[in-house]
PDB file of N, CA and C in Angstrom:
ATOM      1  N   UNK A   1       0.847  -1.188   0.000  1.00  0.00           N
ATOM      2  CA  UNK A   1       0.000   0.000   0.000  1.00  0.00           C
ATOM      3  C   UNK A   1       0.889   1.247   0.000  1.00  0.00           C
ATOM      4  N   UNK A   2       0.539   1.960  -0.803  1.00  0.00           N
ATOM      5  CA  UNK A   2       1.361   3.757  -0.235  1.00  0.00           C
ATOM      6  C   UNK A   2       0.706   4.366  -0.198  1.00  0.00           C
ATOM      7  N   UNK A   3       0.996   4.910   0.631  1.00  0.00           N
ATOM      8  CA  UNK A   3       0.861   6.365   1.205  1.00  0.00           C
ATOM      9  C   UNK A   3       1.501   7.895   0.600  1.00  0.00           C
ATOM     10  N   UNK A   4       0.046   8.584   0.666  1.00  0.00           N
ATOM     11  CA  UNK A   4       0.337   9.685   0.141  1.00  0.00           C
ATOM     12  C   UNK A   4      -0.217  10.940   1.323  1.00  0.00           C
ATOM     13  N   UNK A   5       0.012  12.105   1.103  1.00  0.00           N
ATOM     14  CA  UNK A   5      -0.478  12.934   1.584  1.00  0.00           C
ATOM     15  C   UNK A   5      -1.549  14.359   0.509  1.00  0.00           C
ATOM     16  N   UNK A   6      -2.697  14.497   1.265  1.00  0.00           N
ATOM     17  CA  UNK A   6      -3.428  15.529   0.235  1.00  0.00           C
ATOM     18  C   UNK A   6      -3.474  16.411   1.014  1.00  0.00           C
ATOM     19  N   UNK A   7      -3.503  17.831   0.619  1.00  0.00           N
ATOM     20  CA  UNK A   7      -4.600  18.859   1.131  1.00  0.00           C
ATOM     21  C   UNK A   7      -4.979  19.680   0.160  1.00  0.00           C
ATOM     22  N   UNK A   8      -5.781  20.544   0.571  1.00  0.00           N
ATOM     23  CA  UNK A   8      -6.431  21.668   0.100  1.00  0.00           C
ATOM     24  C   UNK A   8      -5.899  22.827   0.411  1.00  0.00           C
ATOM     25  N   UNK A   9      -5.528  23.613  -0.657  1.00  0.00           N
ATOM     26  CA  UNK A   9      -5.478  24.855  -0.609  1.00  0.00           C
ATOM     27  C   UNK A   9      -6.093  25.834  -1.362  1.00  0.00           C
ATOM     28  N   UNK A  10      -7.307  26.676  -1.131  1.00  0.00           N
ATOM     29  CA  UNK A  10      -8.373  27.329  -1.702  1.00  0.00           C
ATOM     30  C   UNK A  10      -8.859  26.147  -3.027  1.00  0.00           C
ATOM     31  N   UNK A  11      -8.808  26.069  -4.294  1.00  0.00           N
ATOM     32  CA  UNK A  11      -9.980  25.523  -5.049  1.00  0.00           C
ATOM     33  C   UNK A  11      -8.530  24.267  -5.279  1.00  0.00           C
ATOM     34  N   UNK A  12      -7.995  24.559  -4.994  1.00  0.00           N
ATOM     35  CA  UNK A  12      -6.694  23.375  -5.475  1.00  0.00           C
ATOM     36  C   UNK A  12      -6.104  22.257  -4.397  1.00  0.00           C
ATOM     37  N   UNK A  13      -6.143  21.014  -5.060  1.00  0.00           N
ATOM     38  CA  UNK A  13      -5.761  19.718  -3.815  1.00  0.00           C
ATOM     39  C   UNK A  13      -4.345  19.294  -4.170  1.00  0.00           C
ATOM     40  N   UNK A  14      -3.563  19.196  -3.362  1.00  0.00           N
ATOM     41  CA  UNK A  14      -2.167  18.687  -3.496  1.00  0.00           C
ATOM     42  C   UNK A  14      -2.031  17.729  -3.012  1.00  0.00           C
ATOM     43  N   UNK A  15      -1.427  16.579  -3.569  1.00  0.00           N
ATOM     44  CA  UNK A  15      -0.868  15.659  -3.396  1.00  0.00           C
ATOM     45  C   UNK A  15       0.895  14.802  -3.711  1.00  0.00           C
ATOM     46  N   UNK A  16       1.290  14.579  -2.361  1.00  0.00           N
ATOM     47  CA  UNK A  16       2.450  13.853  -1.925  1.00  0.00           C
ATOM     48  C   UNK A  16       3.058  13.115  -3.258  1.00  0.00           C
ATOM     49  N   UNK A  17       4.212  12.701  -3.284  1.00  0.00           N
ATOM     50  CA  UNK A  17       5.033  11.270  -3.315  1.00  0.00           C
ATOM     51  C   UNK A  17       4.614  10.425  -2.744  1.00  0.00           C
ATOM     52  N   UNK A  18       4.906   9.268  -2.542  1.00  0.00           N
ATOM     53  CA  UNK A  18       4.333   8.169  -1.718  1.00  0.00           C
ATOM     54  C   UNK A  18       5.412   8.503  -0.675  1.00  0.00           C
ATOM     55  N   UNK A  19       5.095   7.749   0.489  1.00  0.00           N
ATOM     56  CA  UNK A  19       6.381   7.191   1.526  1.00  0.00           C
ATOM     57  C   UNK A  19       6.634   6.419   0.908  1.00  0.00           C
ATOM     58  N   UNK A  20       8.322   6.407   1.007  1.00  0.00           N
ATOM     59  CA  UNK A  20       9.397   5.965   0.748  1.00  0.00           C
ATOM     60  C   UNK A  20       9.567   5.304   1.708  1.00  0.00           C
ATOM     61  N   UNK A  21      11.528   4.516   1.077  1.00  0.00           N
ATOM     62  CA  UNK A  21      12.735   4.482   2.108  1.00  0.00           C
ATOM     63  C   UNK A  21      13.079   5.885   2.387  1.00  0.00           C
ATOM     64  N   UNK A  22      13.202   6.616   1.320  1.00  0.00           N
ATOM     65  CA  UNK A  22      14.082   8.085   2.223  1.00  0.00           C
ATOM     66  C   UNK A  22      13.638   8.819   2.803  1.00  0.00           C
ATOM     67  N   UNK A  23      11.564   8.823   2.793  1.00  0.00           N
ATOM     68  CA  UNK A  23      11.074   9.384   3.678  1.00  0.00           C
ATOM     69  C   UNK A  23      11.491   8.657   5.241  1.00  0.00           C
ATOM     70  N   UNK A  24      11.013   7.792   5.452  1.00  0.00           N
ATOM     71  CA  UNK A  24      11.653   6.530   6.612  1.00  0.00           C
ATOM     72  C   UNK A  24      12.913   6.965   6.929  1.00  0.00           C
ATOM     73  N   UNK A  25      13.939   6.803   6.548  1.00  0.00           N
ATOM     74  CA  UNK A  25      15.504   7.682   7.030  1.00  0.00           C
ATOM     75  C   UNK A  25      15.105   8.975   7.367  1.00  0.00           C
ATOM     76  N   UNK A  26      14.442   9.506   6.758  1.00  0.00           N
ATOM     77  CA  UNK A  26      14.105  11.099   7.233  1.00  0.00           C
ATOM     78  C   UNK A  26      13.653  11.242   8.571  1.00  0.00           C
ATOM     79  N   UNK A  27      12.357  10.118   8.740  1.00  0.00           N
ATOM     80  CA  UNK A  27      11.905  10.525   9.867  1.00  0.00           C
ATOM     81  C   UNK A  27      12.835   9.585  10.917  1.00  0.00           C
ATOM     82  N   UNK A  28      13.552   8.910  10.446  1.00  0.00           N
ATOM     83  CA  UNK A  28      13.771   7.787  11.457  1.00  0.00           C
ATOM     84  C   UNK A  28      15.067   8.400  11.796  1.00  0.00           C
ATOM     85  N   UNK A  29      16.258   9.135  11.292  1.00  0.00           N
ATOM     86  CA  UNK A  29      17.367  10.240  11.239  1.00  0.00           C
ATOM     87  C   UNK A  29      16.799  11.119  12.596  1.00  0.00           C
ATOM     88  N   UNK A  30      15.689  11.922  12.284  1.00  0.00           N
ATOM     89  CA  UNK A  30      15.366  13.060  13.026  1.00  0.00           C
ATOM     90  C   UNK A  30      14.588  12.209  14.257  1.00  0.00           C
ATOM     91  N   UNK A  31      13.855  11.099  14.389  1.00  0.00           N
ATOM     92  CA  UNK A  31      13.580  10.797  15.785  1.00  0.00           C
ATOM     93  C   UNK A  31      14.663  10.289  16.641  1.00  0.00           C
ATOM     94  N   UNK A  32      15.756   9.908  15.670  1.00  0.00           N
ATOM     95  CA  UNK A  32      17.190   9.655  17.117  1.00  0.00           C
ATOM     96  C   UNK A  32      18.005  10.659  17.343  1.00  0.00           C
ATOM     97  N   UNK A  33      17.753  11.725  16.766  1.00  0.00           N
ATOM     98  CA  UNK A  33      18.597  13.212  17.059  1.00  0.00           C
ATOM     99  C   UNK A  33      18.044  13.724  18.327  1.00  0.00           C
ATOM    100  N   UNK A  34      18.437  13.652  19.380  1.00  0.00           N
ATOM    101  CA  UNK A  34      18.285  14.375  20.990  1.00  0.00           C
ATOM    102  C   UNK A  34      17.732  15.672  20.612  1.00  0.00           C
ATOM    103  N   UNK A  35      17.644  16.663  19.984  1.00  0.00           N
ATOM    104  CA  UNK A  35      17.227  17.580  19.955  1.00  0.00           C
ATOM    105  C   UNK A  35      15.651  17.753  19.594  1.00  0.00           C
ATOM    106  N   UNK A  36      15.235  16.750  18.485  1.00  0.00           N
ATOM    107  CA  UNK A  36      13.980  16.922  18.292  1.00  0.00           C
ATOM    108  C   UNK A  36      13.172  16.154  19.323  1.00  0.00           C
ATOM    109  N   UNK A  37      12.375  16.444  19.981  1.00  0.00           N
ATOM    110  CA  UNK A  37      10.644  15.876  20.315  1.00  0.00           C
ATOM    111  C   UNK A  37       9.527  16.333  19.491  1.00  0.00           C
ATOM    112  N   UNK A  38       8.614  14.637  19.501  1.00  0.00           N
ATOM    113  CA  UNK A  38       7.499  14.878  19.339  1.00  0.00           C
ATOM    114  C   UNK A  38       7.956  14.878  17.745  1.00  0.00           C
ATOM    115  N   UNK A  39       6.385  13.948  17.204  1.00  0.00           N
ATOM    116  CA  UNK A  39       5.970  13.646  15.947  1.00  0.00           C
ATOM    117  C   UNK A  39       5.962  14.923  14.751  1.00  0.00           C
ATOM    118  N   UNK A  40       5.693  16.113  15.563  1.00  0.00           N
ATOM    119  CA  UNK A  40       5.821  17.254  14.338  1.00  0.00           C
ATOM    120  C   UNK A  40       7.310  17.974  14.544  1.00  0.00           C
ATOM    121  N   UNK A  41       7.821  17.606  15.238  1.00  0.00           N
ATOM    122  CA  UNK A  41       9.401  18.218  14.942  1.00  0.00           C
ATOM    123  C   UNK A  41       9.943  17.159  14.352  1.00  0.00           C
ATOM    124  N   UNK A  42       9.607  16.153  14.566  1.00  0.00           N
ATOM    125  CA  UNK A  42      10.439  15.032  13.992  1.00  0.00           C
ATOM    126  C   UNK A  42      10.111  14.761  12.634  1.00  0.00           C
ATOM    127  N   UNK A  43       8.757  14.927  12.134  1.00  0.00           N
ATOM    128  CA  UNK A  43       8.316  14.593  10.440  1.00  0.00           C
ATOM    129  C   UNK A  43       8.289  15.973   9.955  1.00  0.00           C
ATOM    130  N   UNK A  44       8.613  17.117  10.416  1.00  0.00           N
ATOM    131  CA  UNK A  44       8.587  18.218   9.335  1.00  0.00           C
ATOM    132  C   UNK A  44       9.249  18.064   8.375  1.00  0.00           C
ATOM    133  N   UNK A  45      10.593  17.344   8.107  1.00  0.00           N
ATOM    134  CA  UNK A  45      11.724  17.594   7.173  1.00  0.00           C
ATOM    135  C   UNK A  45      11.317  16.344   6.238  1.00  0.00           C
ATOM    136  N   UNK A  46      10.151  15.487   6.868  1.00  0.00           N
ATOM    137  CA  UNK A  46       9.689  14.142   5.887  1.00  0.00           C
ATOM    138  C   UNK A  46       8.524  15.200   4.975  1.00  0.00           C
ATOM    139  N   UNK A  47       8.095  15.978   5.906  1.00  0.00           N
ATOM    140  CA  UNK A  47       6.908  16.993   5.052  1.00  0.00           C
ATOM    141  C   UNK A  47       7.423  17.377   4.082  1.00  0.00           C
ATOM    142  N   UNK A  48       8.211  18.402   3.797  1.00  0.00           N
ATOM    143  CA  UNK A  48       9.126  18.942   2.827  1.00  0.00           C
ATOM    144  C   UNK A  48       9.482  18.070   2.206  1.00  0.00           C
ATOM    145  N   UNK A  49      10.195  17.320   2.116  1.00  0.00           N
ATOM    146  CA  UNK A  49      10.416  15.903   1.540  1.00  0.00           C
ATOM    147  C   UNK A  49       8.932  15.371   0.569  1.00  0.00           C
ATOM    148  N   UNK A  50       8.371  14.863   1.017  1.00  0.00           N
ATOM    149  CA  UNK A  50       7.217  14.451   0.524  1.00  0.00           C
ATOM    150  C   UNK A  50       6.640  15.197  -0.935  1.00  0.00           C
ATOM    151  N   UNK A  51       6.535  16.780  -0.821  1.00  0.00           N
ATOM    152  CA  UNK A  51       5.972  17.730  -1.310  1.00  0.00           C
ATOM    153  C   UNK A  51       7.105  18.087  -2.456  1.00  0.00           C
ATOM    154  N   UNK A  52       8.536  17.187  -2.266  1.00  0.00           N
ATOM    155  CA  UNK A  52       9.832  18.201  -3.321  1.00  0.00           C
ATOM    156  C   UNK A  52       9.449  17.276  -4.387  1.00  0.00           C
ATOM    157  N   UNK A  53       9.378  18.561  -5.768  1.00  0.00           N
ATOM    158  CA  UNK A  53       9.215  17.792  -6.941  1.00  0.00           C
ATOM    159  C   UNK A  53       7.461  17.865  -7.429  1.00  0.00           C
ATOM    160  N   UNK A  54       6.590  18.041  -6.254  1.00  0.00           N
ATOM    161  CA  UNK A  54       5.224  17.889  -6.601  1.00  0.00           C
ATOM    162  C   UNK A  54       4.357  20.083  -7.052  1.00  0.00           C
ATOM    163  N   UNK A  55       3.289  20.035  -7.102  1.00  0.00           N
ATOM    164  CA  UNK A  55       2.890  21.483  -7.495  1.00  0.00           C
ATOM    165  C   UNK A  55       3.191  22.081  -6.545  1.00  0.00           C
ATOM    166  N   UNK A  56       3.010  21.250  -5.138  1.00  0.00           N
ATOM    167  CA  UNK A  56       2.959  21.897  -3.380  1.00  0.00           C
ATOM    168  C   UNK A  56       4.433  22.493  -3.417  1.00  0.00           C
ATOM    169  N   UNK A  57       4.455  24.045  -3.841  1.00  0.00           N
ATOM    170  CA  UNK A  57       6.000  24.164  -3.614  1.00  0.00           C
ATOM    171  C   UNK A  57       6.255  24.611  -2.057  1.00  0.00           C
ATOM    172  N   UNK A  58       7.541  24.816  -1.965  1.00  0.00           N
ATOM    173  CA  UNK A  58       7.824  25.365  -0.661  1.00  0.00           C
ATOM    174  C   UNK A  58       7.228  26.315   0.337  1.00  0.00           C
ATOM    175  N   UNK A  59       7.113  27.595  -0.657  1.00  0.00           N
ATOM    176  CA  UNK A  59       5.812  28.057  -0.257  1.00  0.00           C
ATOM    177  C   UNK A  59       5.028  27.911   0.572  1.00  0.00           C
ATOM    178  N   UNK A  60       4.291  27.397  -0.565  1.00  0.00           N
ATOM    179  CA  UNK A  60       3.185  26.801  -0.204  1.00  0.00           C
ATOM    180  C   UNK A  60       2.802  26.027   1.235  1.00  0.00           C
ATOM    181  N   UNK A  61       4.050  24.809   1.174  1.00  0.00           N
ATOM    182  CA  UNK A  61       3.651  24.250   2.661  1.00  0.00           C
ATOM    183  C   UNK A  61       4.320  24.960   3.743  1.00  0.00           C
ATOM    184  N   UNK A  62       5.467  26.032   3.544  1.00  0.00           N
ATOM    185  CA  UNK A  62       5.870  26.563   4.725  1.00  0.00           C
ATOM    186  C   UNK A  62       4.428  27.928   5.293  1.00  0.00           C
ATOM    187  N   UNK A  63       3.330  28.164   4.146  1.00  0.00           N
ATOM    188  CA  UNK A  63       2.728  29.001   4.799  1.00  0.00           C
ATOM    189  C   UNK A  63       0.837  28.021   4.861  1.00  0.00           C
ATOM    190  N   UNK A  64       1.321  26.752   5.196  1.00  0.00           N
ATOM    191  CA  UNK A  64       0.005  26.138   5.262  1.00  0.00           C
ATOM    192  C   UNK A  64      -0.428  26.603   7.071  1.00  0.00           C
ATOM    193  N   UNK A  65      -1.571  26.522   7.405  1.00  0.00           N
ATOM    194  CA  UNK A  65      -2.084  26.932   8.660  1.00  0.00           C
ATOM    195  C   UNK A  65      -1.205  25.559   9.829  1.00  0.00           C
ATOM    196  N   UNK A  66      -1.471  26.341  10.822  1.00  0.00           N
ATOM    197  CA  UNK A  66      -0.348  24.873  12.427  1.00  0.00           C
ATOM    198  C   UNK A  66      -1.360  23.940  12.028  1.00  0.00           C
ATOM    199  N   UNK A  67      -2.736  24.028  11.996  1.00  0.00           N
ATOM    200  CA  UNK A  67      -3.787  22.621  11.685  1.00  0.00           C
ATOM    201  C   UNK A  67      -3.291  21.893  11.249  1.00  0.00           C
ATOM    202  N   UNK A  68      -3.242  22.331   9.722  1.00  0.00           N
ATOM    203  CA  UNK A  68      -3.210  21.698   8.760  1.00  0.00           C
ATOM    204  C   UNK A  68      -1.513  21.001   8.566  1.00  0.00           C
ATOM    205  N   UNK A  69      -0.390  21.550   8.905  1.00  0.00           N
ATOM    206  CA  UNK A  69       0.621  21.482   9.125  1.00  0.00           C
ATOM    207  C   UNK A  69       0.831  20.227  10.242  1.00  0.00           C
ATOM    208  N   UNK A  70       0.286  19.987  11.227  1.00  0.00           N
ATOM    209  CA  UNK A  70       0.006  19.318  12.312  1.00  0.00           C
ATOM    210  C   UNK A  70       0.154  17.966  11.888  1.00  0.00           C
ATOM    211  N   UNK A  71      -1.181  17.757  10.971  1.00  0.00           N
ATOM    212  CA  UNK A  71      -2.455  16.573  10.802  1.00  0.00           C
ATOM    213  C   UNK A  71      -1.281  16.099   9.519  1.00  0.00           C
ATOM    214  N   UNK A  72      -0.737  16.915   9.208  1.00  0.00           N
ATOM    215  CA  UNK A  72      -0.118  16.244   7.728  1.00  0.00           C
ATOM    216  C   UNK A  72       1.052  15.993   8.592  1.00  0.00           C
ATOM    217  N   UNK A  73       2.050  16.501   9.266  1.00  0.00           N
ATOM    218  CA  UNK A  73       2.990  15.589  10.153  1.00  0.00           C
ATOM    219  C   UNK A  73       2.487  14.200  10.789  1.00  0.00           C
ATOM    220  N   UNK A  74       1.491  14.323  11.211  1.00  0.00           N
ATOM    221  CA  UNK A  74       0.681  13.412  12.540  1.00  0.00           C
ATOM    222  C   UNK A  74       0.771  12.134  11.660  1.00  0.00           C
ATOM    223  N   UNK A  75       0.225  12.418  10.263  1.00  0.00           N
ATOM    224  CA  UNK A  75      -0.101  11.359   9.291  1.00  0.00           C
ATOM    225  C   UNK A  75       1.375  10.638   8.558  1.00  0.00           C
ATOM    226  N   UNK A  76       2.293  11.589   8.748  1.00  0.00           N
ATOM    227  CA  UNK A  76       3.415  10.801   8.314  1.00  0.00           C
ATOM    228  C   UNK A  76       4.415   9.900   9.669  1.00  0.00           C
ATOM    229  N   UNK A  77       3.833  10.488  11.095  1.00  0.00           N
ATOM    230  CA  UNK A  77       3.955   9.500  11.851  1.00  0.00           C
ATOM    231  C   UNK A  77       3.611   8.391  11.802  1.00  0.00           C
ATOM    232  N   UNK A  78       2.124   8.580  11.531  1.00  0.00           N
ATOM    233  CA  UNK A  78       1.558   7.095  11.427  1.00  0.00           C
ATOM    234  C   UNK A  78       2.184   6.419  10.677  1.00  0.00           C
ATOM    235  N   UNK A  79       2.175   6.620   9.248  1.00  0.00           N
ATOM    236  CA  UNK A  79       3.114   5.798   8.084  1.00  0.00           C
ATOM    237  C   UNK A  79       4.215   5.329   8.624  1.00  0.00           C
ATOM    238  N   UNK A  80       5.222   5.808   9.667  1.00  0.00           N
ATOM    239  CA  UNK A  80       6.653   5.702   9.772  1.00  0.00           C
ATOM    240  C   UNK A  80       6.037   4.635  11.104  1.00  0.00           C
ATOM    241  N   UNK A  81       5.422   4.808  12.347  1.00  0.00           N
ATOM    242  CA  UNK A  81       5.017   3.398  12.982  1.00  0.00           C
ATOM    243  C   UNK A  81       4.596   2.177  12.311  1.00  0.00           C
ATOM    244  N   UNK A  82       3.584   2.623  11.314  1.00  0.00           N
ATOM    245  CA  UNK A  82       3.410   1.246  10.196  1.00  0.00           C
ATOM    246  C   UNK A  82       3.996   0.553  10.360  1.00  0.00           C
ATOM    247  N   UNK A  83       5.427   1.449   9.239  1.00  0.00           N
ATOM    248  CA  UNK A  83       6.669   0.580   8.486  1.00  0.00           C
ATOM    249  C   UNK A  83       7.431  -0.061   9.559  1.00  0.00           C
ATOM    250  N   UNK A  84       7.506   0.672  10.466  1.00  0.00           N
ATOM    251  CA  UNK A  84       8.346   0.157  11.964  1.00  0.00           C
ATOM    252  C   UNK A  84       7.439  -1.070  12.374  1.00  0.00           C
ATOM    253  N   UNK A  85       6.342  -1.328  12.525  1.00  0.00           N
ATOM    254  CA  UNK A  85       5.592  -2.488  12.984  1.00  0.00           C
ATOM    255  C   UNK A  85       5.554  -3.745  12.103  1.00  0.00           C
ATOM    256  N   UNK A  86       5.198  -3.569  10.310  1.00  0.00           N
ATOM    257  CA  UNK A  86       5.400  -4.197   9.663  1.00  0.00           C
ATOM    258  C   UNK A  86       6.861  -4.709   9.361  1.00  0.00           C
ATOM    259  N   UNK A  87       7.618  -4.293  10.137  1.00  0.00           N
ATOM    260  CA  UNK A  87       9.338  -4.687   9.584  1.00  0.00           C
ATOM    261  C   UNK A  87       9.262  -5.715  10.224  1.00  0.00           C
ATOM    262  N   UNK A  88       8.794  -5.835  12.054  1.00  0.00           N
ATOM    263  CA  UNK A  88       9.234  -6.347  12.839  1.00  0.00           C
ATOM    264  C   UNK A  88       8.095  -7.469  12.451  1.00  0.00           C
ATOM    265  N   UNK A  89       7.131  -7.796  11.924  1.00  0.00           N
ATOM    266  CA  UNK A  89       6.819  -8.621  12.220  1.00  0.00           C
ATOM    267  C   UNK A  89       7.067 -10.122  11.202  1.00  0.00           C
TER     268      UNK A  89
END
């Protein structure tokens, strides 16, 4: 299955890359770095990631609302526990 990420911005929907491996190093890099806590410091740089290459430019997601910014980190947590659960089993 992959995973993508969408949102809305006024009449226009953007959509992700799938998760990857290099999303996974991304987030999995930044959750063993001592400095970051917590699921949205740790998947922002998978966010950006996700979005390079697609219409969603930089921009764009650096001026999306904390909500919306949030829920789209939150969701690439989930993906990255997935892959972590499905490895192990």
């Amino acid at each position: 299955m992959q995973h993508t990420l969408t949102f809305k911005n006024g009449d226009r929907k953007y959509v992700s890359k799938p998760f990857d491996f290099e999303t996974m190093c991304i987030v999995n890099d930044a959750h063993n770095d001592d400095n970051k806590r917590g699921p949205l410091n740790i998947c922002r740089g998978a966010l950006d990631y996700m979005f390079e290459g697609t219409e969603a430019t930089q921009d764009i997601i650096d001026a999306l609302d904390p909500k919306t910014r949030a829920g789209l980190c939150l969701k690439i947590w989930g993906f990255y526990v997935d892959a972590l659960s499905s490895k192990n089993e």
